[in-house]
Protein backbone atom coordinates (compact mmCIF):
# COMPACT_ATOMS: atom_id res chain seq x y z
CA UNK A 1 -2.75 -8.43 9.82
CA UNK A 2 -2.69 -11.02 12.88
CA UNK A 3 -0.13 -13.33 12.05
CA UNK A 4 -2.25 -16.74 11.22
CA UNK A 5 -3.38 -14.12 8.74
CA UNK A 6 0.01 -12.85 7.47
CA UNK A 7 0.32 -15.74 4.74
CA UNK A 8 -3.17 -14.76 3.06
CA UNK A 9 -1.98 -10.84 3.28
CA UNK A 10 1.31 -12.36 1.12
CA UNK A 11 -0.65 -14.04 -1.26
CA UNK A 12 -2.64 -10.27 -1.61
CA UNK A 13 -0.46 -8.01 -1.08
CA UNK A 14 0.18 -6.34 -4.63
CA UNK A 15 -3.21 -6.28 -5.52
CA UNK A 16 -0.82 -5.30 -7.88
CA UNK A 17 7.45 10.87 -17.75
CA UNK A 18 9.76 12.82 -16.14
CA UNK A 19 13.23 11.63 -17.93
CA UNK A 20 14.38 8.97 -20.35
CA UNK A 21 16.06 5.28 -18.79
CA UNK A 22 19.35 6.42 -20.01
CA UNK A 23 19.02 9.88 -18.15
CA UNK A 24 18.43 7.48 -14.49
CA UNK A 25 20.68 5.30 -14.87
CA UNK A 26 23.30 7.72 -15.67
CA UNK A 27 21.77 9.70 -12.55
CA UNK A 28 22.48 6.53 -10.75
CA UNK A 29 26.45 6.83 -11.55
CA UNK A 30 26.58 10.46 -10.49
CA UNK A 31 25.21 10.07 -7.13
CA UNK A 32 27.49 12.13 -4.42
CA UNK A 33 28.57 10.00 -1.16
CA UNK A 34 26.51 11.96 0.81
CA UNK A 35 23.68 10.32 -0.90
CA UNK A 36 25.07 6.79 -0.45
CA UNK A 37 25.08 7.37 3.44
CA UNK A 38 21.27 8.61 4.43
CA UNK A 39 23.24 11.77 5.85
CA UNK A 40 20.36 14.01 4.23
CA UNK A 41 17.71 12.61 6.72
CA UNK A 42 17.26 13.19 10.76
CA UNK A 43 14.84 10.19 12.45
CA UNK A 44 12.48 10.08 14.64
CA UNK A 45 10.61 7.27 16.87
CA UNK A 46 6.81 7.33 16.19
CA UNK A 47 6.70 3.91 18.02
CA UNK A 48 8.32 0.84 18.95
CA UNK A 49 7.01 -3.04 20.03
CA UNK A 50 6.39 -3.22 23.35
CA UNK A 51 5.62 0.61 24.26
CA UNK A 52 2.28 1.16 25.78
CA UNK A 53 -0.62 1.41 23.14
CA UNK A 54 -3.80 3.44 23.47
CA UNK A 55 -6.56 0.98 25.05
CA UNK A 56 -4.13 -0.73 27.68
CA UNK A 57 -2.57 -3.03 25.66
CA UNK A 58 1.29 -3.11 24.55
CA UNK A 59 2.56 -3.03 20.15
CA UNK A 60 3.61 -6.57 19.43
CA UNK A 61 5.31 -8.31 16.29
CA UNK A 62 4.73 -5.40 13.63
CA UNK A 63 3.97 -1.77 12.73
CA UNK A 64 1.96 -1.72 9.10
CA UNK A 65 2.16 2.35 7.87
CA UNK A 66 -1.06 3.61 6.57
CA UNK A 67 -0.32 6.92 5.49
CA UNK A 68 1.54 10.13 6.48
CA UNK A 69 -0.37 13.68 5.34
CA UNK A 70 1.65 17.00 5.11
CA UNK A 71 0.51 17.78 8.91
CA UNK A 72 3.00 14.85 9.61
CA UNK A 73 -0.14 12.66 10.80
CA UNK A 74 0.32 8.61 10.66
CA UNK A 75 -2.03 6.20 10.36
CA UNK A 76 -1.07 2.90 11.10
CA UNK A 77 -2.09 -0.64 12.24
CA UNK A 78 -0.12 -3.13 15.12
CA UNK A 79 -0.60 -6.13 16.86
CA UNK A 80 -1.57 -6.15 20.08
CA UNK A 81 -0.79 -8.35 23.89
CA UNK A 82 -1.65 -8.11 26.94
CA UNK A 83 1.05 -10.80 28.36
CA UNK A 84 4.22 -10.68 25.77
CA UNK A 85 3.44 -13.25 24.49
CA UNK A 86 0.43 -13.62 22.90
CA UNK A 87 -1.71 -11.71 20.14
CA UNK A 88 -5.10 -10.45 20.81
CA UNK A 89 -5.28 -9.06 17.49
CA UNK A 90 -4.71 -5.78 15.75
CA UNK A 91 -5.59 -1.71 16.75
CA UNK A 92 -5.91 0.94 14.15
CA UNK A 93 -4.07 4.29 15.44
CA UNK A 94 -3.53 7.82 14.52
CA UNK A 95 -0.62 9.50 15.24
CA UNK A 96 -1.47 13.47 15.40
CA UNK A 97 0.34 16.18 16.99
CA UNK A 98 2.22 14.29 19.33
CA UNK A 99 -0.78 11.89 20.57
CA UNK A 100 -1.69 9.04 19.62
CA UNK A 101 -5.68 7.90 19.45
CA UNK A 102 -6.99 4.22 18.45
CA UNK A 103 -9.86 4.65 16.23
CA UNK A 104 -10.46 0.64 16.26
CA UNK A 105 -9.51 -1.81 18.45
CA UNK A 106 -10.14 -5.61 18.58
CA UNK A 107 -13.90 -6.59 20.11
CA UNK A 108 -14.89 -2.62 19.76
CA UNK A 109 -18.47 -2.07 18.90
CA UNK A 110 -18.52 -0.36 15.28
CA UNK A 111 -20.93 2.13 13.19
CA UNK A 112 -23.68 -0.60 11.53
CA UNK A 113 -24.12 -2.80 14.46
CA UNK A 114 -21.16 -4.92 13.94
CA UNK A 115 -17.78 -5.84 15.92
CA UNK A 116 -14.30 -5.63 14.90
CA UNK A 117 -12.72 -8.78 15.14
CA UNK A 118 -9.30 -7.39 15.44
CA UNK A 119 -7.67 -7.04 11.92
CA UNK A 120 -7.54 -4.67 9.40
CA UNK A 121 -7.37 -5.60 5.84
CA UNK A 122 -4.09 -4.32 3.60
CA UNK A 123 -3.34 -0.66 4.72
CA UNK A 124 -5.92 1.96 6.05
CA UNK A 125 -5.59 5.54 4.34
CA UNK A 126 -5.19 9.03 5.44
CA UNK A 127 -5.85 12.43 3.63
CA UNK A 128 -4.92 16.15 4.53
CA UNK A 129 -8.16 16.82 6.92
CA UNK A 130 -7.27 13.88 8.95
CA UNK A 131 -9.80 11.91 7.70
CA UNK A 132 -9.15 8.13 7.41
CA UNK A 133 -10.74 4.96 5.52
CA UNK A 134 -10.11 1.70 7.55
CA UNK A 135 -11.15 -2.02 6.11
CA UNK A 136 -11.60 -3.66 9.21
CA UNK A 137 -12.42 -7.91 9.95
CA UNK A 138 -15.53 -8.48 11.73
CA UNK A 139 -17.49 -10.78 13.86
CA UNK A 140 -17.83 -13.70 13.19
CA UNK A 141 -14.52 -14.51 11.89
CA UNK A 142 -14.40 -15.61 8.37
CA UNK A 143 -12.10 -16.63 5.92
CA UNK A 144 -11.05 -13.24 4.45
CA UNK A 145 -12.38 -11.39 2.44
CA UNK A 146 -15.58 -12.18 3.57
CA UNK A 147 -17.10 -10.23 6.32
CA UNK A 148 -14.46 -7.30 5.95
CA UNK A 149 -16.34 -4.11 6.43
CA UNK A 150 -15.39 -0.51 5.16
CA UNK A 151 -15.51 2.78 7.70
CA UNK A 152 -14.76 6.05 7.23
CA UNK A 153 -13.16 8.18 10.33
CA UNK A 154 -13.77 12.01 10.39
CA UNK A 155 -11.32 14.11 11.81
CA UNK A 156 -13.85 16.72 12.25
CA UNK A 157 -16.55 14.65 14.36
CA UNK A 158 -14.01 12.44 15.79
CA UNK A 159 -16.09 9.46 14.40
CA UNK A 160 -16.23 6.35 12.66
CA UNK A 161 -19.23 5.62 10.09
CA UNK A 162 -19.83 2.56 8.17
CA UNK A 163 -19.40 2.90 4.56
CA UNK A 164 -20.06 -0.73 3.64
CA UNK A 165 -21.52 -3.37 6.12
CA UNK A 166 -21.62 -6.62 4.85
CA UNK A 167 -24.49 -8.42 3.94
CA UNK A 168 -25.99 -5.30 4.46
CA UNK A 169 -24.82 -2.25 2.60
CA UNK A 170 -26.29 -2.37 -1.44
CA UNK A 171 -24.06 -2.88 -4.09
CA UNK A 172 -24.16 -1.30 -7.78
CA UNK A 173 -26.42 -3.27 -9.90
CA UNK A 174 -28.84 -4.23 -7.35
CA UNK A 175 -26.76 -7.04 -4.80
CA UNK A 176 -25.54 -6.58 -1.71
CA UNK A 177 -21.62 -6.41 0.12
CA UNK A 178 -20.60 -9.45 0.92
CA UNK A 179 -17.24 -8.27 2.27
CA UNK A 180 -13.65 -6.54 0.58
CA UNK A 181 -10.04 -6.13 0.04
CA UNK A 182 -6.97 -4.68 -0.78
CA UNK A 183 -6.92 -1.88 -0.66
CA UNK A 184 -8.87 1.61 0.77
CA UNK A 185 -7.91 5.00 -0.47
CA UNK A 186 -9.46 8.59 0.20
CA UNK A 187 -8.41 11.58 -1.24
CA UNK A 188 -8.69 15.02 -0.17
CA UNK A 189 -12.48 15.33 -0.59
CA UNK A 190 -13.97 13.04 1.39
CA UNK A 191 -14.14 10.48 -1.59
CA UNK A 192 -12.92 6.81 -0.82
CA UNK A 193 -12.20 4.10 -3.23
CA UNK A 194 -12.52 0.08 -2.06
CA UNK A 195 -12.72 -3.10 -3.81
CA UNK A 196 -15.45 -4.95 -2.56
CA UNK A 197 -16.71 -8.68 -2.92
CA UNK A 198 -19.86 -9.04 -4.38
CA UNK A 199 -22.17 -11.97 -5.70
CA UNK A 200 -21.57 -12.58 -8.96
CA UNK A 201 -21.00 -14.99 -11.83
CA UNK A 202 -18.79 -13.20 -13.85
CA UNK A 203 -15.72 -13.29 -10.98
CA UNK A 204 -13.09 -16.20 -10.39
CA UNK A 205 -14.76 -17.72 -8.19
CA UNK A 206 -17.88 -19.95 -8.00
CA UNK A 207 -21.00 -17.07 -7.02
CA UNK A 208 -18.29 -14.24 -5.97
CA UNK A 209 -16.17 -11.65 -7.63
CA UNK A 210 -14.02 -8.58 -6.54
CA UNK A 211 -14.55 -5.24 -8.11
CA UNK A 212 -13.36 -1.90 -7.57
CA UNK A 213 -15.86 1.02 -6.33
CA UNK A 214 -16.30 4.55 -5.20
CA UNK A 215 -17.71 6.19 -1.98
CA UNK A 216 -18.61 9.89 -1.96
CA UNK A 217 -18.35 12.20 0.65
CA UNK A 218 -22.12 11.60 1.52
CA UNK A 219 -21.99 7.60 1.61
CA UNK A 220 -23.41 7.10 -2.16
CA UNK A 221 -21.68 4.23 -4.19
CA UNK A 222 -20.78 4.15 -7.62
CA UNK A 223 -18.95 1.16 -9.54
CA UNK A 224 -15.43 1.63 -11.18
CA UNK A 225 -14.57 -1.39 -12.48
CA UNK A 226 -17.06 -4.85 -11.66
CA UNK A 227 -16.47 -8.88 -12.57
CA UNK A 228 -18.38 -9.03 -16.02
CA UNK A 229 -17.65 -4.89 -17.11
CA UNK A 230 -16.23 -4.36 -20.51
CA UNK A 231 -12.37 -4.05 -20.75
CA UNK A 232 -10.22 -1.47 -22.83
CA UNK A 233 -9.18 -3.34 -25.79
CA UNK A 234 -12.06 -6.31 -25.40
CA UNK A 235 -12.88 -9.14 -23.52
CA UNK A 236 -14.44 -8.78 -19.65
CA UNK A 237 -12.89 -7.95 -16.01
CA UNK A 238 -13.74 -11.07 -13.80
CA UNK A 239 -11.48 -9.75 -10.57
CA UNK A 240 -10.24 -5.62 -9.49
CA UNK A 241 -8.70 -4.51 -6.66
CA UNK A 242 -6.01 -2.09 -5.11
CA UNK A 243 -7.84 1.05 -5.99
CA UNK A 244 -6.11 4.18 -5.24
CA UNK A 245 -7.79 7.84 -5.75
CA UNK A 246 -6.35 11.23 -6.39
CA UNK A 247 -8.15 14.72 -5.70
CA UNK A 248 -9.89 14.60 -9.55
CA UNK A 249 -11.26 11.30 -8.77
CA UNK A 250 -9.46 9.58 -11.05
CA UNK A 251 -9.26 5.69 -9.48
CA UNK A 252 -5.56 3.83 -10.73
CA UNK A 253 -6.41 0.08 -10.24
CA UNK A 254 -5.37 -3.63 -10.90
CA UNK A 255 -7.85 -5.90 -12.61
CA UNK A 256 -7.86 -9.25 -14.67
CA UNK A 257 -9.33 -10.09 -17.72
CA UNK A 258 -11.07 -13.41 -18.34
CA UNK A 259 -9.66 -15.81 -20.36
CA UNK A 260 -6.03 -14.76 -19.80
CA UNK A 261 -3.27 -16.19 -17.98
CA UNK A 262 -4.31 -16.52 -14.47
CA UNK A 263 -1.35 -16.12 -12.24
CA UNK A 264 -1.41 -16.62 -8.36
CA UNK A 265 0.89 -14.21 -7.14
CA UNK A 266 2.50 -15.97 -3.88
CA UNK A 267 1.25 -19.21 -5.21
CA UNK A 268 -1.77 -18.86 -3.29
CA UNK A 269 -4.85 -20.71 -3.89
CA UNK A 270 -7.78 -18.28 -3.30
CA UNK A 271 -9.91 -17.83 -6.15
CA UNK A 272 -11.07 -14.72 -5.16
CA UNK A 273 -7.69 -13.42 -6.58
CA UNK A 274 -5.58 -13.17 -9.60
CA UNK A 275 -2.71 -11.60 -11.12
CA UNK A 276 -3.37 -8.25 -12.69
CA UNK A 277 -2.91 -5.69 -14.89
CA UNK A 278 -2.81 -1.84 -14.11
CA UNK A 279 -5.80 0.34 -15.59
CA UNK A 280 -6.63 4.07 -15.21
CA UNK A 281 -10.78 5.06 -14.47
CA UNK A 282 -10.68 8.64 -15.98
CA UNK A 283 -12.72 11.23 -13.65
CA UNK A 284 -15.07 12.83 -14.24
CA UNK A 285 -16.78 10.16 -17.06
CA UNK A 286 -15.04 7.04 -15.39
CA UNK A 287 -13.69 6.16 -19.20
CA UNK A 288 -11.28 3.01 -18.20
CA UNK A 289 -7.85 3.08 -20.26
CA UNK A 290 -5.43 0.64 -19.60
CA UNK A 291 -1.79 1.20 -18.33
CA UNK A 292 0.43 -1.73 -18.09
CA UNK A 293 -0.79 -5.15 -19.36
CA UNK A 294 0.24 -8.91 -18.79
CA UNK A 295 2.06 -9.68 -21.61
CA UNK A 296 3.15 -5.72 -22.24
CA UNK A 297 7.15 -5.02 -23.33
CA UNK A 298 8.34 -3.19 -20.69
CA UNK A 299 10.69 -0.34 -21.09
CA UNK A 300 14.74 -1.42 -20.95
CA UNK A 301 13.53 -4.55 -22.28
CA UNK A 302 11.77 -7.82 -20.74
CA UNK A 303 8.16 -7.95 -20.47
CA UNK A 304 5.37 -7.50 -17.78
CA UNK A 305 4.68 -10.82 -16.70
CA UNK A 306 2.13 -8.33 -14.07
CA UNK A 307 1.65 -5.28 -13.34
CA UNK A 308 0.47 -4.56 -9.87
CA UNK A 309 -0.16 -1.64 -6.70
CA UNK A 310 -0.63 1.21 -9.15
CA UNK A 311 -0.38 4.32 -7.43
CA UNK A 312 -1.72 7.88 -9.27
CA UNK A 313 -0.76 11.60 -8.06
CA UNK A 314 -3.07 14.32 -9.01
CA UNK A 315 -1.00 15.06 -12.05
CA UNK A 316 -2.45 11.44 -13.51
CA UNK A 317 1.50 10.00 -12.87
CA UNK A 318 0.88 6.35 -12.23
CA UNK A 319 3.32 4.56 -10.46
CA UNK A 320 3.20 0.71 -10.31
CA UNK A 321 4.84 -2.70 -9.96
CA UNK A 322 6.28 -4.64 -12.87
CA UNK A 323 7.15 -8.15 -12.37
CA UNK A 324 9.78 -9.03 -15.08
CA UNK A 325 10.07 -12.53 -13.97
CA UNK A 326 10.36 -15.54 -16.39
CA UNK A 327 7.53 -17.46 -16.83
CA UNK A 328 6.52 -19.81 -15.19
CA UNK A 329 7.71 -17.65 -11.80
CA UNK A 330 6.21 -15.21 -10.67
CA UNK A 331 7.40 -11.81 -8.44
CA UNK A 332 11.04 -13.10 -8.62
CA UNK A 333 12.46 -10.15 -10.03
CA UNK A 334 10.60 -6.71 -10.13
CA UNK A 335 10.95 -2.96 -10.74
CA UNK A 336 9.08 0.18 -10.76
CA UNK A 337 7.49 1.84 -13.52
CA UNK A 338 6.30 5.73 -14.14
CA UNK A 339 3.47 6.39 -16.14
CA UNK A 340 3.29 9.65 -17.83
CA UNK A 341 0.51 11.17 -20.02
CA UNK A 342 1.17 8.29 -22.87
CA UNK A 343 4.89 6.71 -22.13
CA UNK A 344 6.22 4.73 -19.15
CA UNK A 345 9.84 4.52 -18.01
CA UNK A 346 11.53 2.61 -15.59
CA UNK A 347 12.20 4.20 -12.08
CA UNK A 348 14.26 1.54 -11.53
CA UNK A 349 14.99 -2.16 -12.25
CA UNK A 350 16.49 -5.51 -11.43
CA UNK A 351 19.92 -4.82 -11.51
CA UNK A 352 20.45 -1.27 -10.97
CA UNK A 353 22.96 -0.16 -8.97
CA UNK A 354 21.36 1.69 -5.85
CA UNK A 355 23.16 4.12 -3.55
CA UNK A 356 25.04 2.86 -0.34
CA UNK A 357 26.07 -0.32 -2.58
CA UNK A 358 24.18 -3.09 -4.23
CA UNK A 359 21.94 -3.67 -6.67
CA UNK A 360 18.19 -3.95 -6.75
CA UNK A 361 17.55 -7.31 -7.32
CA UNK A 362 13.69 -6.92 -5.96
CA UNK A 363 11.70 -4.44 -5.51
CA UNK A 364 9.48 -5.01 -1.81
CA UNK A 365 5.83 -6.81 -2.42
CA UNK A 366 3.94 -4.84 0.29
CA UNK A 367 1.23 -2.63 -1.12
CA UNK A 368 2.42 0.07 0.13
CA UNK A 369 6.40 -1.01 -0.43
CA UNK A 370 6.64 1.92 -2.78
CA UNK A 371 4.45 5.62 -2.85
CA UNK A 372 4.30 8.52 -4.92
CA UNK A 373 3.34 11.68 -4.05
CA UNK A 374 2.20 15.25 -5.98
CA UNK A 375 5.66 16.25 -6.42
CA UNK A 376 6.57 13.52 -7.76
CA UNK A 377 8.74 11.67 -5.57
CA UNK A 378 8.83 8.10 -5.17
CA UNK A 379 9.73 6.05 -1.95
CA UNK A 380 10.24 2.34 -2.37
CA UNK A 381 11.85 -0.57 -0.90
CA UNK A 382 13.91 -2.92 -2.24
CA UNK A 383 15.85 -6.38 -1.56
CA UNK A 384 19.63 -6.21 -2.86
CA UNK A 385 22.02 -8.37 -4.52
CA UNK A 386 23.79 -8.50 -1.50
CA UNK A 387 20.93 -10.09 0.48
CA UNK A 388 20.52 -6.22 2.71
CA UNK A 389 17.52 -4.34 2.33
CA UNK A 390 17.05 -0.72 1.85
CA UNK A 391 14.31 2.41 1.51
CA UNK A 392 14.93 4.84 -0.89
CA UNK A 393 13.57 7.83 -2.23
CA UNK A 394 13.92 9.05 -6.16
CA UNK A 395 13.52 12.88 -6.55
CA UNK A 396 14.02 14.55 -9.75
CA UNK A 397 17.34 12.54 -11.17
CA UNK A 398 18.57 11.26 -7.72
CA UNK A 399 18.39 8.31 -5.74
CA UNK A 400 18.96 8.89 -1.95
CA UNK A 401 19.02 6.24 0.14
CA UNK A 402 17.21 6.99 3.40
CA UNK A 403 17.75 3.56 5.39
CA UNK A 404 19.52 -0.06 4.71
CA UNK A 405 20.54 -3.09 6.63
CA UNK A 406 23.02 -2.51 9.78
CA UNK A 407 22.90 1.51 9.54
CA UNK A 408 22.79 2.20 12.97
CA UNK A 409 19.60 5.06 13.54
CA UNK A 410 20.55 7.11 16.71
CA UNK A 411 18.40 6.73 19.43
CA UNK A 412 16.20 3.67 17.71
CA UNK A 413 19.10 1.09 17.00
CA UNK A 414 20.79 -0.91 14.53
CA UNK A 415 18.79 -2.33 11.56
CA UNK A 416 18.14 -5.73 10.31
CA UNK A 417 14.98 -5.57 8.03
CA UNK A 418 12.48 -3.71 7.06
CA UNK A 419 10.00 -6.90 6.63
CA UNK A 420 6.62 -5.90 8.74
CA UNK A 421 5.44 -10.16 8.37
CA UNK A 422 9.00 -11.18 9.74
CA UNK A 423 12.39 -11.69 7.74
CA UNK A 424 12.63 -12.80 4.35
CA UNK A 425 8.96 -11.65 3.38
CA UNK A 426 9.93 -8.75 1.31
CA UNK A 427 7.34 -7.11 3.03
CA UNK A 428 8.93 -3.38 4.05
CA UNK A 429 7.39 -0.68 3.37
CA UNK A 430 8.15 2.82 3.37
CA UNK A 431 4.85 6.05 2.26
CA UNK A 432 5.45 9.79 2.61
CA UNK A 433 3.86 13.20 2.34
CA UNK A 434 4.43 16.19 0.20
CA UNK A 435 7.53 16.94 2.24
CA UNK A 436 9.45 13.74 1.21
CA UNK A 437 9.33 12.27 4.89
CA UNK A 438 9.41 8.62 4.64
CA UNK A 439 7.39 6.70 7.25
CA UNK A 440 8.86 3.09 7.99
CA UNK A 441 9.05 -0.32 10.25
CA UNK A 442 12.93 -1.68 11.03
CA UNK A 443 13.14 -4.58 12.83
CA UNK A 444 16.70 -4.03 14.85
CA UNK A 445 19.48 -6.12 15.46
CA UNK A 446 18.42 -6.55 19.43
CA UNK A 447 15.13 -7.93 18.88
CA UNK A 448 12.75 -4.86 19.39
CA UNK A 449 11.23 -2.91 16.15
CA UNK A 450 9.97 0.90 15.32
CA UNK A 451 8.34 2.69 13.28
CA UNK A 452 10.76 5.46 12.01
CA UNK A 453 9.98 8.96 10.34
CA UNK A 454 12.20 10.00 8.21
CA UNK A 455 12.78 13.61 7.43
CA UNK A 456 14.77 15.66 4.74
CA UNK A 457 16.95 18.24 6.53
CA UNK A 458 15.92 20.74 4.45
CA UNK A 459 12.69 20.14 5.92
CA UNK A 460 13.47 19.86 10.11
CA UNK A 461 12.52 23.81 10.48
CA UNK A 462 9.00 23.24 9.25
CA UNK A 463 7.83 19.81 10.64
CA UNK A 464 9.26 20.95 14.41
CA UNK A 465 6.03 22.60 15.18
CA UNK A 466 4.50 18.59 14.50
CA UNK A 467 6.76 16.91 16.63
């Protein structure tokens, strides 16, 4: 996002098994030294501020990582200047084969007659065909997320095409778009999932409401989950976002449930927004089950004061935020949770010793701060006890850390953060493939930042023909 837009991506940006607790955490006491030191990972610069960008201008202030698909392809967003100094707004790129294209930039003309106003809208997603989904800010500028428009890039035709215009495009149940949100997701046929903003009475706020939908391949729209549908267990959704779609169409969401607690994550104040729970749409019937509730006790004890940023692999493994914070806080102190078939454990929780020293004392509150993938494998970051910050990656009954504070990455530099909205935000974020690389933005000690792929050695041999 453009940064007089950075506190408003905040305020959004969460929306929102394979072992036993014990079995981690004693996985966490076996971990070699070679683990503790990122020496299973070589690095690579995808790009850094201030290099050249596709369209003339230069990267400026941040990198935000889309996603990275098994042909090592990136999608990404950055700021933009012409002079140095000043932002002109934000670019969508793909990084493929060694090139890099910009499939929006700020003022282009897009599909549906509109303009891009030079922002993107939480994190644009990739799948294995190269395709891309892209929530993009429009003209005339509007307090987000109204006006925010949904496209769909094909590899194939080297295109963009409006999936939802707003004020334009119909909605399910006979309205029309009036914008959307966090976040866009497309799997590996064609199908997207978006939460859009339509009119409505049933939503937080006063004629609007989010819900979650569905795309397919052909442009057709289907609801998931709308302000004023039934919920599992009673009682009505009034607010859904942060879909996220596998290949079975199966949609993992967050969503809020009028008459509860409503909780402002970032102590925002848009209405449009709430605090939410973590639900599962069930392909191909779209039954909704639910996941990880407000209120829920949450495995090694605590309870879910939210759930948020669910995440589902095509084996229905849900991965998602749970804020264990005392009331009345909020997002103070958060792990990550695994959701498998009918249990959840913890991946890992405040207080956990991590590898390379510390202890997690947050996990990062990006959307896309932790990823899952079909294996299995979970990237994530995370703010430690001892005030560094680190990306790691869990695989089977390890913890590797791939990146922290002040590891010096040869040829990039020496790093200080991993916050894309500037230091302190907890915003890193770190999303890889089916190979376990690990996409990420350091900012570095001398002022300059990069985006940084990260790739298991075990892995060098077959990713060399990408590079």
């Amino acid at each position: 996002m453009k940064r007089n837009l950075n506190q408003t991506v905040r305020n959004h940006r969460r929306g929102t098994n394979v072992m036993a607790s014990v079995l981690l955490m004693a996985a966490f006491a076996a971990l070699s030294p070679q683990d503790s030191q990122g020496a299973d990972y070589t690095y690579s610069r995808v790009a850094a501020l201030g290099e050249a960008a596709p369209g003339g201008a230069k990267y400026f202030f941040d990198f935000e990582r889309g996603q990275i698909n098994n042909r090592h392809e990136i999608i990404y967003t950055a700021d933009l200047t012409l002079d140095g100094t000043n932002d002109i707004g934000e670019g969508v790129f793909l990084r493929s084969k060694g090139l890099t294209f910009a499939l929006v930039l700020p003022g282009d003309s897009l599909p549906g007659g509109v303009t891009a106003a030079g922002g993107t809208w939480g994190t644009s997603a990739l799948n294995e065909a190269g395709d891309a989904a892209i929530a993009e800010l429009l003209l005339p500028s509007m307090p987000p997320p109204i006006n925010i428009g949904v496209f769909r890039y094909s590899a194939a035709a080297k295109s963009l095409s409006a999936v939802v215009v707003p004020g334009v495009t119909p909605a399910p149940g006979g309205s029309v778009f009036q914008g959307a949100t966090i976040r866009v997701s497309i799997n590996n046929h064609g199908e997207l999932a978006f939460a859009g903003v339509v009119p409505t009475t049933a939503g937080l706020a006063g004629g609007k409401g989010v819900g979650v939908f569905k795309a397919g391949p052909a442009g057709s729209i289907s609801s998931v989950a709308a302000p004023g549908d039934e919920a599992p267990g009673g009682g009505a959704f009034d607010f859904a976002e942060n879909p996220w779609i596998n290949d079975r169409g199966d949609v993992a969401f967050g969503a809020h449930i009028h008459g509860e607690e409503w909780i402002h994550p970032g102590g925002g104040t848009d209405n449009l927004a709430a605090g939410e729970s973590v639900y599962l749409s069930k392909a191909p019937d779209g039954d909704i089950v639910s996941i990880a509730h407000q209120g829920d006790p949450a495995p090694g004890g605590g309870n879910f004061r939210i759930a948020w940023g669910p995440i589902v692999n095509n084996a229905r493994q849900i991965l998602f935020v749970g804020d264990l914070t005392a009331p009345p806080a909020v997002q103070q102190s958060q792990g990550l949770f695994l959701f498998n078939r009918h249990s959840t454990v913890a991946v890992v929780r405040p207080g956990d010793l991590l590898p390379g020293g510390g202890s997690l004392m947050n996990v990062g509150q990006y959307i896309l701060s932790h990823h899952l993938n079909n294996r299995g494998q979970i990237s994530f970051t995370a703010i430690l006890s001892t005030g560094d910050e680190g990306v790691y990656v869990k695989s089977g009954s390890s913890i590797r850390l791939v990146a922290k504070t002040g590891m010096n990455i040869p040829g990039i530099g020496t790093v200080a953060n991993f916050d894309s909205f500037g230091a302190g935000s907890d915003s890193g974020d770190s999303v890889m493939n089916e190979r376990g690389q690990v996409v990420f933005f350091a900012n570095l000690t001398n002022g300059g930042g990069a985006m940084v792929l990260a790739t298991p050695k075990d892995e060098d041999d077959r990713s060399e023909e990408d590079r």
